[in-house]
Protein backbone atom coordinates (compact mmCIF):
# COMPACT_ATOMS: atom_id res chain seq x y z
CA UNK A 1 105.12 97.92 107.29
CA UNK A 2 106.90 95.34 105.11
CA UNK A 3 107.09 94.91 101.60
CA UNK A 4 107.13 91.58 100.24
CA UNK A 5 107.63 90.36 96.76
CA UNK A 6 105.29 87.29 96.50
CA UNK A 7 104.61 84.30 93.76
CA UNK A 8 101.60 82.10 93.81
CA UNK A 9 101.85 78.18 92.87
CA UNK A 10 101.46 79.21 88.57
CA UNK A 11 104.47 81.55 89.43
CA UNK A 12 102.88 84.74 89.14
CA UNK A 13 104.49 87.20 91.14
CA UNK A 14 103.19 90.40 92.92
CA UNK A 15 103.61 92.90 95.94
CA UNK A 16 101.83 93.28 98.73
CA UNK A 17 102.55 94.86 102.29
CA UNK A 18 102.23 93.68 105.56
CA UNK A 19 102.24 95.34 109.32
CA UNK A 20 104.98 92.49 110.26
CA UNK A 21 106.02 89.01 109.57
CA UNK A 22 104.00 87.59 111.52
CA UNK A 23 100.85 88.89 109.69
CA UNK A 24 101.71 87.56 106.45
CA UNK A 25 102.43 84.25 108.18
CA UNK A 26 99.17 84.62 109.87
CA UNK A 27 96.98 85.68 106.73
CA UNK A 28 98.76 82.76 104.41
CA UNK A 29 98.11 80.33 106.92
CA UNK A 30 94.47 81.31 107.01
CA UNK A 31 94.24 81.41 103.18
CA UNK A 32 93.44 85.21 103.13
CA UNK A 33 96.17 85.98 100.45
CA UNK A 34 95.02 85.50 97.30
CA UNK A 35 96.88 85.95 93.15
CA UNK A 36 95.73 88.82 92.07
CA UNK A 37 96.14 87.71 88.77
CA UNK A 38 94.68 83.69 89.44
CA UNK A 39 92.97 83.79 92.28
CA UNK A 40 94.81 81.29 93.94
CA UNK A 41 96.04 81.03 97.34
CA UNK A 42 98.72 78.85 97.13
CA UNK A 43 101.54 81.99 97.87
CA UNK A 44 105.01 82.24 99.61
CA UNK A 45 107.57 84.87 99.27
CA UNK A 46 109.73 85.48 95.68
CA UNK A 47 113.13 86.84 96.12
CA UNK A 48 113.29 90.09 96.45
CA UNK A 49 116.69 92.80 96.42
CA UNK A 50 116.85 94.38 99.78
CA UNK A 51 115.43 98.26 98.91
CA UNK A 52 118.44 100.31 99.66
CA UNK A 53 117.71 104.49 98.99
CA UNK A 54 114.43 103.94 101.94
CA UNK A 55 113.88 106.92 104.32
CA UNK A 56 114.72 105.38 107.33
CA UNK A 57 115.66 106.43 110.53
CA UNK A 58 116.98 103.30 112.98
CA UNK A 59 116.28 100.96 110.34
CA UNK A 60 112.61 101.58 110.43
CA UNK A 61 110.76 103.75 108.14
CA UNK A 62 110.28 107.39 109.66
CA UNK A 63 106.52 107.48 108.39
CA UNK A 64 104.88 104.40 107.90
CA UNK A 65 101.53 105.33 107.51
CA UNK A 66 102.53 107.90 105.09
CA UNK A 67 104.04 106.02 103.06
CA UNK A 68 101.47 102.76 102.92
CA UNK A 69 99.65 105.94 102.01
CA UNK A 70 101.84 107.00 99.16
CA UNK A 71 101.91 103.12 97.67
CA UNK A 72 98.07 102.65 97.73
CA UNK A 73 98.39 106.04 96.12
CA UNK A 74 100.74 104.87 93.35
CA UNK A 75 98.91 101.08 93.11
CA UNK A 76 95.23 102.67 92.31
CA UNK A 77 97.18 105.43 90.14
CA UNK A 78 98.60 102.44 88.14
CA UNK A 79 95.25 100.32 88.29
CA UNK A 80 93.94 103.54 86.66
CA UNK A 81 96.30 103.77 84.18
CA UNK A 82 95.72 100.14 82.96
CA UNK A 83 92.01 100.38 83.27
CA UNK A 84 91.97 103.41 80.24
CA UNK A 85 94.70 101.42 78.24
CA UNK A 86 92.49 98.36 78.41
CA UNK A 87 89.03 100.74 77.73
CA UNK A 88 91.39 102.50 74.84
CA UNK A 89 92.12 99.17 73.15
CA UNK A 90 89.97 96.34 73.97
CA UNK A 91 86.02 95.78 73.00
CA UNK A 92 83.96 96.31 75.92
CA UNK A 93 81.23 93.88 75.67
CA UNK A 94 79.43 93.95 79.24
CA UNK A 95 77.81 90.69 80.97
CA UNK A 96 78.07 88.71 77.93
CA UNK A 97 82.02 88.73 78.76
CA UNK A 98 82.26 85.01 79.81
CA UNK A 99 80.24 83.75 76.61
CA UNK A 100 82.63 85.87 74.16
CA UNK A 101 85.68 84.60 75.54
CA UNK A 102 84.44 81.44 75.07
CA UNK A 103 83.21 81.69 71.61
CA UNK A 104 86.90 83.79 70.68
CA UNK A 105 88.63 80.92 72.66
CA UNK A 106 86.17 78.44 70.50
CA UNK A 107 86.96 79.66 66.92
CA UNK A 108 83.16 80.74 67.06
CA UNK A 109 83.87 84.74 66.80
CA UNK A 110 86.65 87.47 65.75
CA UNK A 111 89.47 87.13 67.90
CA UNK A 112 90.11 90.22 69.67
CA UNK A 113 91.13 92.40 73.09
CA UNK A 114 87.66 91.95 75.02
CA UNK A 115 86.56 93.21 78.39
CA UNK A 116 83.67 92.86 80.70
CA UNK A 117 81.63 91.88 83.86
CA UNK A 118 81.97 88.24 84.54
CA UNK A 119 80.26 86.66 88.43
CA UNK A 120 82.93 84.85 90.00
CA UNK A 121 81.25 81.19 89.09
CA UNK A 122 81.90 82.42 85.20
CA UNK A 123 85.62 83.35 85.92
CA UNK A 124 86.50 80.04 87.52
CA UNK A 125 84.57 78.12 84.67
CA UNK A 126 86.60 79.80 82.00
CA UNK A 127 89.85 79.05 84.10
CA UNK A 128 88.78 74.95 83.99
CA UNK A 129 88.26 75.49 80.73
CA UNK A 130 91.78 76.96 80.15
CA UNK A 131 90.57 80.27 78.66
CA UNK A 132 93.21 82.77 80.23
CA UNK A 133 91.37 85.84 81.69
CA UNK A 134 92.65 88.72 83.84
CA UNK A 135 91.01 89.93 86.63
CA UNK A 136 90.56 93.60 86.92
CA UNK A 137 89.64 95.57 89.77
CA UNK A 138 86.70 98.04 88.78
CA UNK A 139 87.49 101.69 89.81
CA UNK A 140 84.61 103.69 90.45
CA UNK A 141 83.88 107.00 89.09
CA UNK A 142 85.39 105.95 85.96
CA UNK A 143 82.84 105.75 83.25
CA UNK A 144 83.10 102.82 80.52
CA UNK A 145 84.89 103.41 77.65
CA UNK A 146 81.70 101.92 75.30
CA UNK A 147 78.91 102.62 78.14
């Protein structure tokens, strides 16, 4: 597996991990790496520092499967950890997510921490409409803060 530190055409950078070089170059070719944070697919490689303390053994990593286990481990564990900071401090308001950002973005209502369900045709209107949203993953068995 290789780790690579990536950054999408708005220069937002993230991590992702690959079974070889060639499969990145494959999936970004094909358009099947997406900002997690944008959406868009525009990506290539950031700089990254080489990662120095690894368990290796011949320059490989002794248990690659375990540990591609151990980082989707630690990625949901952190996508946990933001989803209850975001339920502890933002308003959840449901499916009427797109309109509220809208009418906070619009002057129309309070402005305040909001989250919500929005159908992928809402997100990308907001985005041409330069209301800044982030895209959450929704982990399951995790009930809603205001449900």
């Amino acid at each position: 597996m290789i780790h690579y530190q990536l950054r999408c055409s708005r220069d937002h950078e993230f991590e992702a991990w690959f079974r070889s070089s060639t499969s990145f170059d494959d999936q970004c070719k094909r358009g099947d790496i997406d900002c997690p944070v944008c959406g868009d697919r525009d990506v290539r490689k950031a700089l990254m520092a080489p990662s120095l303390g690894a368990n290796t053994r011949n320059g490989t990593d002794a248990n690659p499967e375990q540990r591609a286990r151990d980082v989707a481990r630690q990625i949901l564990d952190t996508a946990g950890k933001l989803q209850k900071v975001v339920e502890d401090n933002f308003e959840y308001v449901g499916d009427d997510f797109a309109d509220e950002a809208r009418a906070i973005h619009d002057g129309e209502a309070e402005e305040r921490g909001i989250y919500g369900e929005t159908t992928e045709k809402e997100a990308v209107e907001l985005d041409d409409e330069g209301i800044e949203i982030v895209r959450m993953p929704k982990l399951t068995g995790r009930p809603r803060k205001n449900d």
